[in-house]
Protein backbone atom coordinates (compact mmCIF):
# COMPACT_ATOMS: atom_id res chain seq x y z
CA UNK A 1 0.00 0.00 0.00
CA UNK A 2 0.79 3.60 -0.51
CA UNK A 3 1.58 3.96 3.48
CA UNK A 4 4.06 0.79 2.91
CA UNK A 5 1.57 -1.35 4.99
CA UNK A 6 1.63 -5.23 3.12
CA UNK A 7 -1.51 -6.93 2.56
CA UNK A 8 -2.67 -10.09 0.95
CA UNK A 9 -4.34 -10.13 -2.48
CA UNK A 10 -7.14 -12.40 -1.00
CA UNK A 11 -9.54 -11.97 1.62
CA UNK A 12 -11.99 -13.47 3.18
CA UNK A 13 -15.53 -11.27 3.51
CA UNK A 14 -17.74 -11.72 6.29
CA UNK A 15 -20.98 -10.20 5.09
CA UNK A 16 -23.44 -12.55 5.45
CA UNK A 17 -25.84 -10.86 2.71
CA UNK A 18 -28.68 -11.44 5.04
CA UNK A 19 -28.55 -15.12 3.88
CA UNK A 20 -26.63 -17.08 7.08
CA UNK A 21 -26.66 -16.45 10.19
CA UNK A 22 -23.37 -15.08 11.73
CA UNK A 23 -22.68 -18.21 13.24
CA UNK A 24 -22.70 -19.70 9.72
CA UNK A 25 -19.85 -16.44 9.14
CA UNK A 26 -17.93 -17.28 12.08
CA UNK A 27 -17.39 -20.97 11.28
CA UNK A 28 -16.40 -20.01 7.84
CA UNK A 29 -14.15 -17.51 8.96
CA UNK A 30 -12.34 -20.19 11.52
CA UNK A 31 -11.93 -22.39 8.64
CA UNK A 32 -10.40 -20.11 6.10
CA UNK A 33 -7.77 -18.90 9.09
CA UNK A 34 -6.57 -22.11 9.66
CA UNK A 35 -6.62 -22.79 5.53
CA UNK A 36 -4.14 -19.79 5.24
CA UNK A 37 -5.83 -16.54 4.62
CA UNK A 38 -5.31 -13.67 7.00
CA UNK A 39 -6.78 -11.06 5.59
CA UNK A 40 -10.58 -10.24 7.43
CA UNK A 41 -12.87 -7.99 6.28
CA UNK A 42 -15.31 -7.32 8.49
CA UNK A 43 -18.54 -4.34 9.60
CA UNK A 44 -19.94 -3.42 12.53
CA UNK A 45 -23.02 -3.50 10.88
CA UNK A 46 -22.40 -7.29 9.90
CA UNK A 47 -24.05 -8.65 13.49
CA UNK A 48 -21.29 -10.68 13.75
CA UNK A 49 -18.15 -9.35 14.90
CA UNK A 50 -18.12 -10.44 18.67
CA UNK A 51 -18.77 -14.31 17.57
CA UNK A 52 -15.88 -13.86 14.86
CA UNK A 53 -13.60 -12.85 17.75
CA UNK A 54 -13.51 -16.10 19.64
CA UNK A 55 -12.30 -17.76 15.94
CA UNK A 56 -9.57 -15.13 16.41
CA UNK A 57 -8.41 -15.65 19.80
CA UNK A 58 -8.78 -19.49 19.48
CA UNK A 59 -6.12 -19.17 16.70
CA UNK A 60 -4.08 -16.92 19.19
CA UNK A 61 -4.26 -19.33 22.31
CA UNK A 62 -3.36 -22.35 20.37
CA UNK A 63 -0.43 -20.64 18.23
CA UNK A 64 -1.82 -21.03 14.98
CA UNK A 65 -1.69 -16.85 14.33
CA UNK A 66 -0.33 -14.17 16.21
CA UNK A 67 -2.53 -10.52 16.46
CA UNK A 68 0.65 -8.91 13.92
CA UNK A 69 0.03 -12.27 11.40
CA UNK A 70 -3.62 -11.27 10.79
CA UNK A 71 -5.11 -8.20 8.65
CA UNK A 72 -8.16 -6.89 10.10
CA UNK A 73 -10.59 -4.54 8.41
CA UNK A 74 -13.61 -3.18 9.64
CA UNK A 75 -15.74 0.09 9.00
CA UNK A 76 -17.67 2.79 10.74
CA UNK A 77 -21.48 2.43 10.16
CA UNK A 78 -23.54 5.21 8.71
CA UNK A 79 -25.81 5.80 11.90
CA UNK A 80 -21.91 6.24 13.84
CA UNK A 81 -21.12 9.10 12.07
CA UNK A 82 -20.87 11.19 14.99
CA UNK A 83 -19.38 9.47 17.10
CA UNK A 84 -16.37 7.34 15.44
CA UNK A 85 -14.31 6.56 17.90
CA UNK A 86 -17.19 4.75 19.90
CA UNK A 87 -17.67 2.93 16.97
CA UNK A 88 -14.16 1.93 16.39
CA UNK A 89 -13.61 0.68 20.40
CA UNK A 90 -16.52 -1.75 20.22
CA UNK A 91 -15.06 -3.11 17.22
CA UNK A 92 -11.75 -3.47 18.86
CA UNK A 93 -13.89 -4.57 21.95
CA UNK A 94 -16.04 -7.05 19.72
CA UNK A 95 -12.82 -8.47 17.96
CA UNK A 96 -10.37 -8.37 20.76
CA UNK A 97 -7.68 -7.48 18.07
CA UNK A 98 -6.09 -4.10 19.98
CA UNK A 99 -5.98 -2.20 17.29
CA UNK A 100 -7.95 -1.91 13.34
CA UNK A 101 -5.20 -2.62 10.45
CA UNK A 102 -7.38 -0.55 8.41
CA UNK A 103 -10.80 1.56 9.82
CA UNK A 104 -13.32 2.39 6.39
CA UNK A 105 -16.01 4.65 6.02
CA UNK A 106 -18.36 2.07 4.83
CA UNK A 107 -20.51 4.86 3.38
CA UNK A 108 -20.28 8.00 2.21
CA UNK A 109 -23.29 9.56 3.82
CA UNK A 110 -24.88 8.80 7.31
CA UNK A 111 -28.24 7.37 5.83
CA UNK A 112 -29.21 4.63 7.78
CA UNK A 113 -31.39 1.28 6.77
CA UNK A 114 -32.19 -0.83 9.39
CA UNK A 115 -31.16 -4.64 9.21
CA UNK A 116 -33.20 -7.20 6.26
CA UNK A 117 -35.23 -4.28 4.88
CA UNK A 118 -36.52 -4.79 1.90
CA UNK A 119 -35.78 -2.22 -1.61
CA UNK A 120 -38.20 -0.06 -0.80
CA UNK A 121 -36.92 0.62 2.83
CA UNK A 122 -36.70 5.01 3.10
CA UNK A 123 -35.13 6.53 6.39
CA UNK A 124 -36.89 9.99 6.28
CA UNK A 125 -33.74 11.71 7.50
CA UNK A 126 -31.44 10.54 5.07
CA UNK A 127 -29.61 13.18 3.10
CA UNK A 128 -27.01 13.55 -0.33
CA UNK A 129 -23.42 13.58 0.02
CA UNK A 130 -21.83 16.14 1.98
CA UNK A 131 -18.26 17.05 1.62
CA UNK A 132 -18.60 18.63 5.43
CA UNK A 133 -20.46 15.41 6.47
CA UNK A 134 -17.72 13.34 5.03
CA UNK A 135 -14.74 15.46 6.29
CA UNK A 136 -15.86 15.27 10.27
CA UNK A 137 -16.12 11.85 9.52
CA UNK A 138 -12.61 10.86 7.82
CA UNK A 139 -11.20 13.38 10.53
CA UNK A 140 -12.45 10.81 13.35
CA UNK A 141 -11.04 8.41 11.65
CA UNK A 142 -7.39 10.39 11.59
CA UNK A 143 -7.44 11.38 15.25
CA UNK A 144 -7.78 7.33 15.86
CA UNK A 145 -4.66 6.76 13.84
CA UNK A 146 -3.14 9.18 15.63
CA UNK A 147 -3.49 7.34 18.86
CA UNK A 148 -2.67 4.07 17.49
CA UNK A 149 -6.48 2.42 16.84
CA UNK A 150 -5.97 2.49 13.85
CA UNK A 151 -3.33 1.76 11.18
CA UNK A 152 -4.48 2.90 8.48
CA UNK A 153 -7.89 4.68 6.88
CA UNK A 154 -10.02 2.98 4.30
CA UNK A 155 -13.31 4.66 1.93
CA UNK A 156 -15.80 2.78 0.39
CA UNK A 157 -18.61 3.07 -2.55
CA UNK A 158 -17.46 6.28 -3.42
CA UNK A 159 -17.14 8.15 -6.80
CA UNK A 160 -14.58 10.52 -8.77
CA UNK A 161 -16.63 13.37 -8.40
CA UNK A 162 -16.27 12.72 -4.70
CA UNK A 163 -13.14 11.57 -4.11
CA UNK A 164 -12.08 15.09 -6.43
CA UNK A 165 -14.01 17.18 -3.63
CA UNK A 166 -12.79 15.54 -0.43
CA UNK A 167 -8.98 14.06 -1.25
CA UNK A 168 -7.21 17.61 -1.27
CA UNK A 169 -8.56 18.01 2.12
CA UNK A 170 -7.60 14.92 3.98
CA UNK A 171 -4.21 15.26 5.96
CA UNK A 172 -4.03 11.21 6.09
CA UNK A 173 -4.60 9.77 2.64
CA UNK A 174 -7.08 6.66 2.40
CA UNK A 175 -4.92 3.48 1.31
CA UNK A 176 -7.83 1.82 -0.01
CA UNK A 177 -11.35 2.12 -1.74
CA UNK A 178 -13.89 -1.33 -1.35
CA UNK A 179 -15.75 -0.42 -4.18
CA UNK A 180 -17.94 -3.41 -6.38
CA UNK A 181 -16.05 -4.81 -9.22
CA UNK A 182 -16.59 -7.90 -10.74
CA UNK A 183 -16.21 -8.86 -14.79
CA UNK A 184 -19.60 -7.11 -15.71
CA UNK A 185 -18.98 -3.88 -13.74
CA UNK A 186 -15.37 -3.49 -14.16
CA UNK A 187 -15.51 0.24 -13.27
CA UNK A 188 -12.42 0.64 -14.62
CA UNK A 189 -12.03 4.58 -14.74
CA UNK A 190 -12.66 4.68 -11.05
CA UNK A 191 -10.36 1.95 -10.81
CA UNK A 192 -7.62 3.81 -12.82
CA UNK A 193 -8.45 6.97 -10.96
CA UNK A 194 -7.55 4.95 -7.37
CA UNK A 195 -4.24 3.44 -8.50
CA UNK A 196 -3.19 7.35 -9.75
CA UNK A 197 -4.27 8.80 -6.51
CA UNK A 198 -2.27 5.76 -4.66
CA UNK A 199 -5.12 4.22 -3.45
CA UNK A 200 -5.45 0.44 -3.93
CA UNK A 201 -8.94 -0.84 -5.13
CA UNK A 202 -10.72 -3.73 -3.14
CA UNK A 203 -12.87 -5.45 -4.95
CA UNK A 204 -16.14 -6.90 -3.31
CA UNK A 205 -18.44 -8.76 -4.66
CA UNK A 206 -16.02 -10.09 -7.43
CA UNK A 207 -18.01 -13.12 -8.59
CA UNK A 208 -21.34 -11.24 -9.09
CA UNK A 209 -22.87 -12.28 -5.49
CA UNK A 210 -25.16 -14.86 -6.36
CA UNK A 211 -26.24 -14.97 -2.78
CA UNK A 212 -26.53 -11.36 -2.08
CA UNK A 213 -28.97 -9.97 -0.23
CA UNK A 214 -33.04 -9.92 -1.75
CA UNK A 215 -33.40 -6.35 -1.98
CA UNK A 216 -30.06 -6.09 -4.41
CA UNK A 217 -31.60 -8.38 -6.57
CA UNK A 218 -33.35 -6.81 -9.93
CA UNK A 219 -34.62 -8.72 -13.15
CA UNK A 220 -31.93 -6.94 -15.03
CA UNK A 221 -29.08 -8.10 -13.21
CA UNK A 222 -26.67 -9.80 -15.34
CA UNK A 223 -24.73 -13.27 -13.95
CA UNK A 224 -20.92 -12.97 -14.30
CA UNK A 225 -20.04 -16.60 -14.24
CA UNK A 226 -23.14 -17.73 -16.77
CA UNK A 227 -21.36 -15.51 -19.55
CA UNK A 228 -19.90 -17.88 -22.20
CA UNK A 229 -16.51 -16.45 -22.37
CA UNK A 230 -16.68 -17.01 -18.70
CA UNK A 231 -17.38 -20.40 -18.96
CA UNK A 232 -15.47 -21.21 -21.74
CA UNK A 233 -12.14 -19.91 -19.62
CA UNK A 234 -13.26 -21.64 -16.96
CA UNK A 235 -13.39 -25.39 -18.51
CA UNK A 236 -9.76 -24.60 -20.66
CA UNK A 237 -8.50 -24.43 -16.89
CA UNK A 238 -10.32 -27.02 -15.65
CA UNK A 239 -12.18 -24.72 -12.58
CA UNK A 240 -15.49 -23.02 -12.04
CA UNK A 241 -16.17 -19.68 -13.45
CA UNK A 242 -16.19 -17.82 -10.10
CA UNK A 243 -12.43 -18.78 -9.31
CA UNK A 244 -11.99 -17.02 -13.09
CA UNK A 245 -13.25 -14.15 -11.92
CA UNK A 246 -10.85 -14.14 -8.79
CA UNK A 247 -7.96 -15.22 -11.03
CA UNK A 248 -8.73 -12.11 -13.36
CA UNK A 249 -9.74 -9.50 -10.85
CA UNK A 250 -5.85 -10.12 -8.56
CA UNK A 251 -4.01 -10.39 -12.38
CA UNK A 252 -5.71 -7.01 -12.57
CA UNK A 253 -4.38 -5.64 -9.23
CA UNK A 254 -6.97 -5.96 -6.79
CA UNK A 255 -7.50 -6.60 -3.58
CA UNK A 256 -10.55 -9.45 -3.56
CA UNK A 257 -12.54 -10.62 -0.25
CA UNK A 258 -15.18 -13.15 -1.53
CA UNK A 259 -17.25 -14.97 1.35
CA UNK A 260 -17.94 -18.64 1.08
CA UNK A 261 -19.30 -21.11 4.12
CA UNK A 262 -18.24 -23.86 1.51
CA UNK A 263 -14.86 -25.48 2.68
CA UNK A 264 -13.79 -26.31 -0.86
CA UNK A 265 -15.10 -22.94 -2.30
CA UNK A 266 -12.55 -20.61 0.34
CA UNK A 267 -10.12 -23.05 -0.01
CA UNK A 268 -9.72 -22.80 -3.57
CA UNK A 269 -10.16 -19.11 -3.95
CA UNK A 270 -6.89 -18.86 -2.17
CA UNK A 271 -5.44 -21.19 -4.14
CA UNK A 272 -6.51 -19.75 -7.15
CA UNK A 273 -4.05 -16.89 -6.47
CA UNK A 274 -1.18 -18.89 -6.28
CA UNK A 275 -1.29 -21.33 -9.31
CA UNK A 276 -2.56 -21.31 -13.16
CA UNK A 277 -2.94 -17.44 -14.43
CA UNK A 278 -4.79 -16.50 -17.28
CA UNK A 279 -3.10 -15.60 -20.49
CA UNK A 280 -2.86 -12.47 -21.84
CA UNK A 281 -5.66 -13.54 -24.09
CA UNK A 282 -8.17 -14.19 -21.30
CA UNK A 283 -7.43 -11.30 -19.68
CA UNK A 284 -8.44 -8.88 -22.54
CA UNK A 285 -11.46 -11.14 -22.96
CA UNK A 286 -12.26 -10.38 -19.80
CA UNK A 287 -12.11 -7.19 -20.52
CA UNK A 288 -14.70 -6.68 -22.88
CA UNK A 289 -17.27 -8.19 -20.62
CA UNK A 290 -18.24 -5.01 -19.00
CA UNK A 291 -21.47 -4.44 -19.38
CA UNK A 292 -22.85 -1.63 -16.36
CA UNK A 293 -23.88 -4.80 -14.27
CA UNK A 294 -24.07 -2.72 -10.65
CA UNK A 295 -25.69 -5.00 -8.23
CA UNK A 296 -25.42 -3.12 -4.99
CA UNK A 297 -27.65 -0.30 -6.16
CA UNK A 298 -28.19 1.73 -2.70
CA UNK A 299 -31.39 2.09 -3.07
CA UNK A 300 -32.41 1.99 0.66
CA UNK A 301 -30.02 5.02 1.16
CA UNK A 302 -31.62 7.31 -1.31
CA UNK A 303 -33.20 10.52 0.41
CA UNK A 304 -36.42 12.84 -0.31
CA UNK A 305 -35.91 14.24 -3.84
CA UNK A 306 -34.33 11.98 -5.04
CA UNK A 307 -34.88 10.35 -8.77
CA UNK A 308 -33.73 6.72 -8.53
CA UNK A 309 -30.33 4.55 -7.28
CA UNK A 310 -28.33 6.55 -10.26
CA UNK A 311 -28.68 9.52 -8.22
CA UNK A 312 -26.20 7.74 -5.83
CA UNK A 313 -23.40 7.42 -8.09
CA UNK A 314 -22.65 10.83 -9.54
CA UNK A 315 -22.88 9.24 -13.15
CA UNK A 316 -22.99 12.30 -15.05
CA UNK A 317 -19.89 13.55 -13.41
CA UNK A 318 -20.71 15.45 -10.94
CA UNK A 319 -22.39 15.26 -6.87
CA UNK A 320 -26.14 14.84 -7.23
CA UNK A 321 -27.67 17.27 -4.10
């Protein structure tokens, strides 16, 4: 990373996507650690963090990790806002990890959705971006660095026409952006934006979430690994389509954190990392599958005046209000 912190190129997520329980996540999550990955990426807003904490200090007790071996993520929820450090101290609490190796913004705003509610979900107090907003926010986040809470300072689901009006203003630059990329929403100008600015991209969601939650789901969503160049890669290699998609998004440069309770399925997305690339061809293949697929649409953040989800995403070039 920029701030010469090292991090793995594969993750594991924890985000449920309202579809197993967090005991489901927690068992998952003590199976990848002792598979090899140690890089976590977790939420307060996941439900989950203080039953994926006794996975951690198992691991600890019995020697299989130490705290300094493991990269933990985690991220401020929009209803904590105003109050980031309290946030940030029940993670640590929750986790029992000290400190956060990196401390996002999960969102940009502080509009709030309450847990499993459905698409048409409105909180009548959400609001559009604010750069103000935003900066007391990141500057929360800085003062916790400062002490030592945190190593390092993470955004997520932003845009360029945001990240122009905040990043001049930030005295610690953000390392990373978790932003949704998978073959079918490559969002490769934000991407190339990132790497100029020094920030590495994270990639979630980077098979297409098949599982994610209900309300993300809309009849025009496309299915990355049912694509027939997808496919086709995928049997010339002899592996499913999904650890394609893995294999093209870290050839790429990313950062990828895919979630699996499935033994098999974790066990070789890590491997897929480590073994087999794709050829050059595959790659630019790849590349011409984009095709504006955005799954997580936001639509449960959207605020009183409002047109639709695109309103969220600046896609004219500049901050919708």
């Amino acid at each position: 990373l920029a701030n010469g912190m090292v991090v793995p190129t594969m993750g594991m997520g924890t985000f449920g996507s309202d579809r197993f329980t967090p005991e489901e996540v927690s068992t998952a999550v003590a199976g990848a650690l002792r598979s090899g990955y140690r890089l976590f990426d977790c939420a307060s807003v996941y439900g989950n963090e203080d039953l994926i904490v006794k996975v951690f200090t198992d691991a600890f007790s019995e020697g299989v990790v130490k705290r300094e071996d493991l990269f933990i993520m985690t991220k401020v929820w929009n209803d904590m806002h105003r109050d980031v450090r309290k946030s940030c101290l029940k993670s640590i609490a929750d986790l029992k990890c000290d400190y956060i190796d990196i401390y996002y913004i999960h969102w940009p705003f502080p509009n709030y959705h309450a847990p499993f509610c459905s698409v048409d979900a409105r909180n009548p107090d959400s609001k559009p971006f604010s750069v103000e907003e935003f900066l007391d926010t990141y500057r929360q986040i800085e003062e916790l660095v400062d002490e030592g809470l945190v190593k390092a300072i993470g955004i997520s689901n932003m845009t360029i026409p945001k990240l122009d009006a905040v990043l001049d203003k930030l005295r610690i630059p953000p390392v990373v952006h978790e932003m949704e990329i998978h073959p079918c929403f490559q969002q490769q100008e934000l991407f190339d934006y990132c790497v100029a600015h020094h920030i590495q991209p994270v990639g979630f969601m980077p098979v297409g979430s098949p599982q994610r939650p209900e309300r993300d789901i809309m009849p025009e969503d496309v299915a990355d690994i049912e694509q027939p160049e997808m496919i086709a890669i995928a049997k010339a290699h002899n592996i499913h389509p999904a650890v394609v998609a893995l294999k093209w998004a870290v050839q790429r440069g990313e950062i990828v954190i895919p979630f699996s309770t499935k033994e098999k399925n974790y066990i070789s997305n890590l491997k897929s990392t480590m073994e087999d690339p794709l050829t050059e061809t595959e790659m630019k293949t790849i590349s011409t599958l984009e095709k504006g697929n955005r799954l997580v649409k936001g639509h449960v953040f959207l605020w009183e005046g409002a047109k639709d989800w695109h309103d969220l995403w600046d896609e004219d070039g500049f901050i919708v209000k």
